[in-house]
Protein backbone atom coordinates (compact mmCIF):
# COMPACT_ATOMS: atom_id res chain seq x y z
CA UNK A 1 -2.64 4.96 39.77
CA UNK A 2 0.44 2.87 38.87
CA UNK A 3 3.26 5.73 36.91
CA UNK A 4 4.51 3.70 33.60
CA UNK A 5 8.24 2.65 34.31
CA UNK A 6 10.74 4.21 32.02
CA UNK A 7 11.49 0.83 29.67
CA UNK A 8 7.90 0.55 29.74
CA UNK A 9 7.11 3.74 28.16
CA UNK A 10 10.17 2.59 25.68
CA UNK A 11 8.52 -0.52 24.54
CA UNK A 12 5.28 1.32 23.82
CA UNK A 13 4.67 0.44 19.95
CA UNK A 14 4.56 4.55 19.56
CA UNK A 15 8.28 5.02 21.15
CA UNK A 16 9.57 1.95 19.13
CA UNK A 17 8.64 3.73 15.99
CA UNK A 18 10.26 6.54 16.42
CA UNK A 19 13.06 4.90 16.48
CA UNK A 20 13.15 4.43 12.46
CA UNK A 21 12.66 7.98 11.64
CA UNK A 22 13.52 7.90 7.69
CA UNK A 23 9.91 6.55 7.29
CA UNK A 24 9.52 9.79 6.28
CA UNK A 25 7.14 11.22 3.00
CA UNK A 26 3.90 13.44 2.78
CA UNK A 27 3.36 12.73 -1.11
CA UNK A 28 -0.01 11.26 -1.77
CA UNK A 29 1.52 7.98 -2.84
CA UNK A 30 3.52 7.32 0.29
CA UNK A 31 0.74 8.16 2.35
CA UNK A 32 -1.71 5.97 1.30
CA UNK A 33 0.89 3.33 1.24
CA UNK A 34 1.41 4.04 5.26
CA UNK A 35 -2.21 4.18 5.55
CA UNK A 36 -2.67 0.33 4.19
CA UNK A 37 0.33 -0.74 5.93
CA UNK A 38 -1.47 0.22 8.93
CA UNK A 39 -4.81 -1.18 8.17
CA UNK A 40 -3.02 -4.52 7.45
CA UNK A 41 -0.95 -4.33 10.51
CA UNK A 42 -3.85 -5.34 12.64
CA UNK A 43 -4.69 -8.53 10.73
CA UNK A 44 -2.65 -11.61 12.26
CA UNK A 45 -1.77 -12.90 8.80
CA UNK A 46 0.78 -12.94 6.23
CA UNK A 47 1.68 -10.05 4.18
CA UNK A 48 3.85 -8.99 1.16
CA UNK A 49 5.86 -5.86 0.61
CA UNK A 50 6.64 -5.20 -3.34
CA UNK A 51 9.15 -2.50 -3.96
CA UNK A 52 12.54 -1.65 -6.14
CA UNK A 53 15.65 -1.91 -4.00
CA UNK A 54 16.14 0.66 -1.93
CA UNK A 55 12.68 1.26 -1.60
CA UNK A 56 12.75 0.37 2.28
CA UNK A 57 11.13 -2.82 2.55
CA UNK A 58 12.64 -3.93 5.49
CA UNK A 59 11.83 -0.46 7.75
CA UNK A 60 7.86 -1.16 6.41
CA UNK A 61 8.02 -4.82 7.39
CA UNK A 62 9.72 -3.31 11.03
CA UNK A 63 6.63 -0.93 11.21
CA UNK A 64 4.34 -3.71 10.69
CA UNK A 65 5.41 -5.58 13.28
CA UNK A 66 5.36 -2.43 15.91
CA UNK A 67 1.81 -1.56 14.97
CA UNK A 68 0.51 -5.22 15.44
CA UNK A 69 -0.65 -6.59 18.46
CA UNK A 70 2.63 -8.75 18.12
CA UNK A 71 4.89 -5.58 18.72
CA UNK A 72 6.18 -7.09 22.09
CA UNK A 73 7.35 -10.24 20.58
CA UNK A 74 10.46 -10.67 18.65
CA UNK A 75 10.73 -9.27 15.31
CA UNK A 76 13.37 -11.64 13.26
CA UNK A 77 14.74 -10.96 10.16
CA UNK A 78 16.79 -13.10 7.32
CA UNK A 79 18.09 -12.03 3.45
CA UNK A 80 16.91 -15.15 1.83
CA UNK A 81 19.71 -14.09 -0.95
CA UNK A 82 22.54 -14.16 1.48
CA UNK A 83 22.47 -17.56 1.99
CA UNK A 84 23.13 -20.41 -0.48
CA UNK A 85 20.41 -22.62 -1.06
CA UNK A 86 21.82 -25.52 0.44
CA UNK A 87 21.73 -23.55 4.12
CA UNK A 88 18.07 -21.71 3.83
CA UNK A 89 16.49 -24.52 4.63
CA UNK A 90 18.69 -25.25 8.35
CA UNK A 91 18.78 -21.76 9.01
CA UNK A 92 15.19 -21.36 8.98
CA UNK A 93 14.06 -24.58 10.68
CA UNK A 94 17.05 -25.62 12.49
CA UNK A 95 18.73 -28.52 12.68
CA UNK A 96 19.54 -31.68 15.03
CA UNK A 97 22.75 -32.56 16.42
CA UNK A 98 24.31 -35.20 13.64
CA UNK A 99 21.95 -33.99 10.82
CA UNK A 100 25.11 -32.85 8.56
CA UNK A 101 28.58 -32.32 9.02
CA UNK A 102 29.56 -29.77 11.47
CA UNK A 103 26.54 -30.24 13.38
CA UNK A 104 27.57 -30.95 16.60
CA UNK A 105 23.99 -29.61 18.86
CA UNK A 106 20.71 -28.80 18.49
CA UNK A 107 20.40 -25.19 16.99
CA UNK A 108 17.25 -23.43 16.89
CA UNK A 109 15.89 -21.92 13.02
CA UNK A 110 14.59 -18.21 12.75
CA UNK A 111 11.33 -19.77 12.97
CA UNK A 112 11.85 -20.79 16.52
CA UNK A 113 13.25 -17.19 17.18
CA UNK A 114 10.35 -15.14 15.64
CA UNK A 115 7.71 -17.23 18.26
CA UNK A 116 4.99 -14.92 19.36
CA UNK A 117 6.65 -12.18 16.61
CA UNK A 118 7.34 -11.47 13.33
CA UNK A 119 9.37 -13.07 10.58
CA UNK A 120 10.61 -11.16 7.66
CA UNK A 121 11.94 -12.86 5.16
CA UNK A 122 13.66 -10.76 2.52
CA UNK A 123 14.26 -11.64 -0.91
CA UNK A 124 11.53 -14.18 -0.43
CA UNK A 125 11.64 -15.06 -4.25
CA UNK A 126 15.06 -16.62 -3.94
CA UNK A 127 14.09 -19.60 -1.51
CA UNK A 128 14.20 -23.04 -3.28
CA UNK A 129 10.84 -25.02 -4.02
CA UNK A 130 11.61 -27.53 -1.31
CA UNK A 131 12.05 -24.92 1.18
CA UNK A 132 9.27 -23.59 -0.02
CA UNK A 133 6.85 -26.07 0.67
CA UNK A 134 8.18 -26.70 4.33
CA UNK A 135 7.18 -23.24 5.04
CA UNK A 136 3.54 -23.29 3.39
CA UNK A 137 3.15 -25.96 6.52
CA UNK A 138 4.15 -23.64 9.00
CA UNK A 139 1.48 -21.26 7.06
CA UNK A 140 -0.86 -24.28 7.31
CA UNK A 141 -0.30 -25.87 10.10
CA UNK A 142 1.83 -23.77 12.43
CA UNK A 143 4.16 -26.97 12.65
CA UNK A 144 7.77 -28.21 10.80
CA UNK A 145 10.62 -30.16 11.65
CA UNK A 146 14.26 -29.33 12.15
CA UNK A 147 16.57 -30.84 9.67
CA UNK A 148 17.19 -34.16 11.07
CA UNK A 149 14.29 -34.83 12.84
CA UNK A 150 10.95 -36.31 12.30
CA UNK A 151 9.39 -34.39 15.47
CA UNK A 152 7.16 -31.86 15.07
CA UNK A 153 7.45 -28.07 16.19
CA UNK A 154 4.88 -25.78 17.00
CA UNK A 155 5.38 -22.41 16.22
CA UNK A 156 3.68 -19.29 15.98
CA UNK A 157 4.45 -16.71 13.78
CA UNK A 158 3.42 -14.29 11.59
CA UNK A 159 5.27 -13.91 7.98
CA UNK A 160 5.88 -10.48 6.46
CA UNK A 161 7.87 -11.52 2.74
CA UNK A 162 9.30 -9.12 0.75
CA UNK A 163 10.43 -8.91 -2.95
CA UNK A 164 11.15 -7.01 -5.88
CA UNK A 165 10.21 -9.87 -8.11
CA UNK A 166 7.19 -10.32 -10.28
CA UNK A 167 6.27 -13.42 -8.06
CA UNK A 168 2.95 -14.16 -9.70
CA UNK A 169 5.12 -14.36 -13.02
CA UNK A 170 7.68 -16.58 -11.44
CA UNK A 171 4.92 -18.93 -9.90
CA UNK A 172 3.63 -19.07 -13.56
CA UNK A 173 6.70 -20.48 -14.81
CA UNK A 174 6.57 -23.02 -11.61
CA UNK A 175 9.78 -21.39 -10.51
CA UNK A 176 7.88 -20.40 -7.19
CA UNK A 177 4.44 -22.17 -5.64
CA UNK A 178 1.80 -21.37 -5.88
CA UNK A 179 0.07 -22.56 -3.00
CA UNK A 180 2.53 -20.79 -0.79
CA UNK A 181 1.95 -17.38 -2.85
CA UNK A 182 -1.75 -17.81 -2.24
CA UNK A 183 -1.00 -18.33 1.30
CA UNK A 184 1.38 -15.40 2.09
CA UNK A 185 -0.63 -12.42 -0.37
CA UNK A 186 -3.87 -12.36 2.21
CA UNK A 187 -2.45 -8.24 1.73
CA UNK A 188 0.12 -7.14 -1.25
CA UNK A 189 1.59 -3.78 -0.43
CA UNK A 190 3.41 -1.89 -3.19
CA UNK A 191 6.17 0.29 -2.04
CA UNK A 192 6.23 3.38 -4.30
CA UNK A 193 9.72 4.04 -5.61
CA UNK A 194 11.74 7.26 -4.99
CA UNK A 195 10.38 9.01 -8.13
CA UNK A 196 7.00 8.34 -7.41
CA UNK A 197 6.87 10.58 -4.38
CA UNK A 198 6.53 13.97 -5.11
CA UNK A 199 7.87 16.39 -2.74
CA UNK A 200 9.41 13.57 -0.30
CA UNK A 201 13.22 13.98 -1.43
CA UNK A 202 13.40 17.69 -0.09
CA UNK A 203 11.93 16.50 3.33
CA UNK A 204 14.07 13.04 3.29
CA UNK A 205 17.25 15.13 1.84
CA UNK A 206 17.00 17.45 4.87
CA UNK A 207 16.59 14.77 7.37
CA UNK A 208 19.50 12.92 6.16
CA UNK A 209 21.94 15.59 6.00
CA UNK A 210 20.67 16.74 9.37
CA UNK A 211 21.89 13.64 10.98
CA UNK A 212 25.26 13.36 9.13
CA UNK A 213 25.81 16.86 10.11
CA UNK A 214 25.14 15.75 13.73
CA UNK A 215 27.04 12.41 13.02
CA UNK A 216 30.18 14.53 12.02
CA UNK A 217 30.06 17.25 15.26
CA UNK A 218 28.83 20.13 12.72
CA UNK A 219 27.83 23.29 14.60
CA UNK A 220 25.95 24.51 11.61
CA UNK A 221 22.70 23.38 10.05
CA UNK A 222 23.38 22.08 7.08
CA UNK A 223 20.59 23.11 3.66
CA UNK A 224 20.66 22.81 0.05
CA UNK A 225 21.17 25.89 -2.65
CA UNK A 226 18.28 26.27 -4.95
CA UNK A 227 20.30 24.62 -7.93
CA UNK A 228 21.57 21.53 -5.88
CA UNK A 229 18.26 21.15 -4.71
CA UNK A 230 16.92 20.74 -8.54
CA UNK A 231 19.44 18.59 -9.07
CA UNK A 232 17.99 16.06 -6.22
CA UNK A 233 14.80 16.72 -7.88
CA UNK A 234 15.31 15.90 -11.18
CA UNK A 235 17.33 12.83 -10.85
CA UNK A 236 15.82 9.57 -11.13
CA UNK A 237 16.95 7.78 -8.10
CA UNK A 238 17.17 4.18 -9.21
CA UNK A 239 18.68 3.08 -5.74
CA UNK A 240 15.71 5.17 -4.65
CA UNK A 241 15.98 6.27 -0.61
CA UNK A 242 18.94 3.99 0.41
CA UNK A 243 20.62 6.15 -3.02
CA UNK A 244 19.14 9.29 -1.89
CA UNK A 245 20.57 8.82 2.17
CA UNK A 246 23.92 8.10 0.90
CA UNK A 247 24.00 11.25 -1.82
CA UNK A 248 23.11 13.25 0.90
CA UNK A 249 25.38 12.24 3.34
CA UNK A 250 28.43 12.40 0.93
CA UNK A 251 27.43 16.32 0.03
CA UNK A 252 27.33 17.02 3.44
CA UNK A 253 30.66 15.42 4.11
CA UNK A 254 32.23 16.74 1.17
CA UNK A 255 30.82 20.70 1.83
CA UNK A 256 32.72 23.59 3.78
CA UNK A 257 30.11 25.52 3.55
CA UNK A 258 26.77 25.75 5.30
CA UNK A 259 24.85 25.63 1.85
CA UNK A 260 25.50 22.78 -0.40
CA UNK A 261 26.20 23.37 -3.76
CA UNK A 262 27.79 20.05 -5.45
CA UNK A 263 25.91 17.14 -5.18
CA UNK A 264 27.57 13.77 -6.32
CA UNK A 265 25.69 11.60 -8.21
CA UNK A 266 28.28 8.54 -9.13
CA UNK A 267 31.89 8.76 -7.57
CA UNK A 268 33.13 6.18 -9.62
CA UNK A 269 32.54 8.06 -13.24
CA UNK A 270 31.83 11.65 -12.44
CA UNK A 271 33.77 13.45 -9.58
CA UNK A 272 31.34 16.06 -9.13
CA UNK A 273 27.79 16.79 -10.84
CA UNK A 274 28.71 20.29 -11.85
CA UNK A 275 31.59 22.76 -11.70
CA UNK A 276 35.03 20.80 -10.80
CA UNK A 277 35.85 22.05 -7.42
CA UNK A 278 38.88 23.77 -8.34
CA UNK A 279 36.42 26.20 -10.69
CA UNK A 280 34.23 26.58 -6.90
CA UNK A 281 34.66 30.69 -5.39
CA UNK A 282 32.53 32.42 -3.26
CA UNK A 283 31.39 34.84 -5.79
CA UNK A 284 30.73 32.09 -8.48
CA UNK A 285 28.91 29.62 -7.46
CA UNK A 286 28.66 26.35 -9.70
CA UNK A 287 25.68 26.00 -12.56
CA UNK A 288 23.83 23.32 -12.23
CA UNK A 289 24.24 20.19 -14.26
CA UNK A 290 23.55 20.54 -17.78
CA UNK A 291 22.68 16.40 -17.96
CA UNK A 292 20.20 17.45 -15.42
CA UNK A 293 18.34 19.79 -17.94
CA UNK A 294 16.80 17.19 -20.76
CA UNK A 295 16.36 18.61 -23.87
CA UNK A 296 12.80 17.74 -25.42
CA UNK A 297 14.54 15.96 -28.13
CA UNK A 298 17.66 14.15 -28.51
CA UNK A 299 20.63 16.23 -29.76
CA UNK A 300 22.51 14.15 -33.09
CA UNK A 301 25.44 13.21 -32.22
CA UNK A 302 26.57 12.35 -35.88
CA UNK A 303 26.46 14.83 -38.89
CA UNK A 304 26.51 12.00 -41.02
CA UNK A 305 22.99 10.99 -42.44
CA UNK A 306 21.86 7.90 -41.59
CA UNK A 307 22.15 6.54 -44.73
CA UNK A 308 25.96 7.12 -44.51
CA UNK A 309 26.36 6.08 -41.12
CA UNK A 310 24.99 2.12 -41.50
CA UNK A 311 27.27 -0.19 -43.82
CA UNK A 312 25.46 -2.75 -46.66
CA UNK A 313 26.01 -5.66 -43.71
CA UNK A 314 23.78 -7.57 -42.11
CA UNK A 315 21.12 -5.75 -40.18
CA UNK A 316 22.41 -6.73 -36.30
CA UNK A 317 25.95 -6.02 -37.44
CA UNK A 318 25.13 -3.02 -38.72
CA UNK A 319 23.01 -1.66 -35.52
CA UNK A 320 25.91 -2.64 -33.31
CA UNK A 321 28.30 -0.66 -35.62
CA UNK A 322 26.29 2.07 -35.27
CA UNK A 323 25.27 1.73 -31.60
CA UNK A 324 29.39 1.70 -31.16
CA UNK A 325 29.95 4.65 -33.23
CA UNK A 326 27.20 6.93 -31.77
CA UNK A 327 28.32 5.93 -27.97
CA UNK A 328 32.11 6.50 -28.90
CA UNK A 329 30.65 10.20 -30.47
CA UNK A 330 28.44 11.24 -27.77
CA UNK A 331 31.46 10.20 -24.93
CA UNK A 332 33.77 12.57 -27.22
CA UNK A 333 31.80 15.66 -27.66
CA UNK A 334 30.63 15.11 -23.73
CA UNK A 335 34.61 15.29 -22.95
CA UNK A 336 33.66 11.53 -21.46
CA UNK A 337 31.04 12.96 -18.90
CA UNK A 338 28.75 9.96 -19.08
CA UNK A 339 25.41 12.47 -17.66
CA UNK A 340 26.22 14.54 -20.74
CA UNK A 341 27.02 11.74 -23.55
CA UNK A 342 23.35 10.00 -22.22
CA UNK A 343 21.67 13.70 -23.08
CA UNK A 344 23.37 13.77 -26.33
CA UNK A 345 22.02 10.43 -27.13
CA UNK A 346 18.13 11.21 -25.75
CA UNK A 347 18.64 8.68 -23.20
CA UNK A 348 17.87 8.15 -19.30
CA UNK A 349 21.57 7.83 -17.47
CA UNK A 350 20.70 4.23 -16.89
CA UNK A 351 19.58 3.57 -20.19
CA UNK A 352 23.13 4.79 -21.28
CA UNK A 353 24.85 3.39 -18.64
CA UNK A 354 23.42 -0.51 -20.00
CA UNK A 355 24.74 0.22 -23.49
CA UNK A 356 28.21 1.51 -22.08
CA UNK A 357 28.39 -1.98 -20.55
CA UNK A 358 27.52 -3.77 -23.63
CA UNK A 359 30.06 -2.01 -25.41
CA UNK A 360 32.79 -0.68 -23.51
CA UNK A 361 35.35 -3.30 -23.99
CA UNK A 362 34.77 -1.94 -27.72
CA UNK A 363 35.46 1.37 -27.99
């Protein structure tokens, strides 16, 4: 019996997924979304990943690929919103030599590089309708032609897209086809958000501070004290696990200590989410943060009645007078903590983080 080579047992589909560890969760919701992913993965058609940013859309289209029976062909990816619109359409199919300025040679597309593999195409709702219906003929027909040429190119490949558009809504309003969404939903897998996975952030937090601890030459195991530990619980994660990874990594960067304590939420606004670190000893360690405790109604902010507080004016006027004067309020008794000022208010951070922006050149 023949032993299995060493770069064989590396390109096993097994081996190559351990190579994206943070695909990591044992909450109900990301578990049956693995469990679909895999079910779909041995279909040879066209699938599309729905999740927030952040979600990790790109590490599910990579395990896709790995637990097809295309894993040993190439897996190619392109951000469809990194590119203007004007160069999608070349960079996918290639181009001639003479088909536009600056083209001196034949290049190959992504298409032509994904053969036998996988191509994930990112941002998928951003690719212009002409584009568009070039690629629902490579979905067709398994054919296209390079800018500049009128021969025909077989290719195949199997299309994972990936979006956090409402693409059904956007092919509605004719702003995407709908042929070509017909064509690429044969599966539609919703990535659960962040918040949605109960019990996942203390096994992902772990992980990720793990490896930055490793990353930085830390002798010492890095964990989390029972009240910075809430606080990763209890916030919402709106960049969800790309968010949670870099969170993680700053506390660990940022602690002396073995046990982290301070977790920073949003460098730019709020130093620390907590105790400043000058107010940090041993023997007092920082409370947790008071925006992370909700109250179970919102605090006023004004002890003016209502009445009092809106002008005889016209009824938008008046709502963005008050809208001003509340914000400008809560900031003030919150000492400018924005965590706080959103409690004050009964309001999610990013709920008073949108109104700061509408009015901050205001107040």
């Amino acid at each position: 019996m023949k032993l299995a080579t060493r770069q064989e047992l590396d390109n096993l589909p097994e081996a190559r997924l351990e190579r994206f560890p943070e695909a990591l969760g044992q909450s109900e919701a990301f578990l049956a979304f693995q469990a679909q992913l895999s079910r779909v993965a041995k279909v040879d058609r066209p699938v599309l990943i729905i999740g927030e940013r952040g979600t990790g859309k790109e590490l599910s289209a990579r395990r896709l690929h790995y637990l097809s029976s295309r894993w040993q062909g190439p897996l190619v990816a392109l951000n469809c919103a990194a590119l203007a619109p004007t160069l999608i359409e070349s960079e996918l199919f290639g181009y001639e030599a003479g088909a536009f300025t600056g083209a001196a040679g034949r290049r190959a597309g992504r298409f032509e590089a994904a053969a036998g593999g996988t191509l994930f195409l990112d941002e998928v709702a951003t690719i212009p309708l002409e584009v568009q219906e070039k690629i629902l003929r490579v979905v067709e027909y398994g054919a296209f032609e390079r800018v500049g040429s009128a021969q025909k190119v077989q290719v195949d490949v199997r299309i994972v897209g990936a979006t956090n558009a409402d693409l059904a809504a956007l092919a509605e309003r004719e702003r995407f086809k709908r042929d070509l969404l017909d064509r690429l939903s044969f599966e539609v897998l919703f990535l659960p958000p962040l918040r949605e996975r109960k019990g996942d952030i203390p096994l992902l937090a772990n992980h990720f501070a793990a490896r930055m601890a490793l990353e930085l030459g830390q002798n010492e195991i890095r964990v989390f004290g029972e009240q910075a530990l809430t606080a990763l619980e209890s916030y919402p994660w709106p960049g969800n696990v790309r968010e949670l990874k870099n969170v993680v990594e700053r506390a660990v960067y940022r602690s002396d200590s073995p046990t982290i304590t301070q977790i920073v939420f949003d460098p730019f606004h709020e130093p620390f989410a907590g105790q400043p670190a000058s107010a940090e000893t041993p023997s007092s360690p920082p409370e947790a943060p008071a925006a992370l405790h909700l109250p179970s109604a919102p605090q006023a902010v004004s002890d003016q009645p209502l009445s009092a507080a809106v002008p005889d004016k016209p009824l938008l006027e008046a709502v963005r007078e008050l809208e001003m004067r509340m914000l400008k309020r809560a900031l003030e008794k919150a000492r400018y903590n924005q965590r706080k000022a959103a409690e004050c208010l009964g309001l999610t951070y990013d709920q008073f983080r949108g109104l700061y922006r509408k009015y901050r050149d205001s107040i």
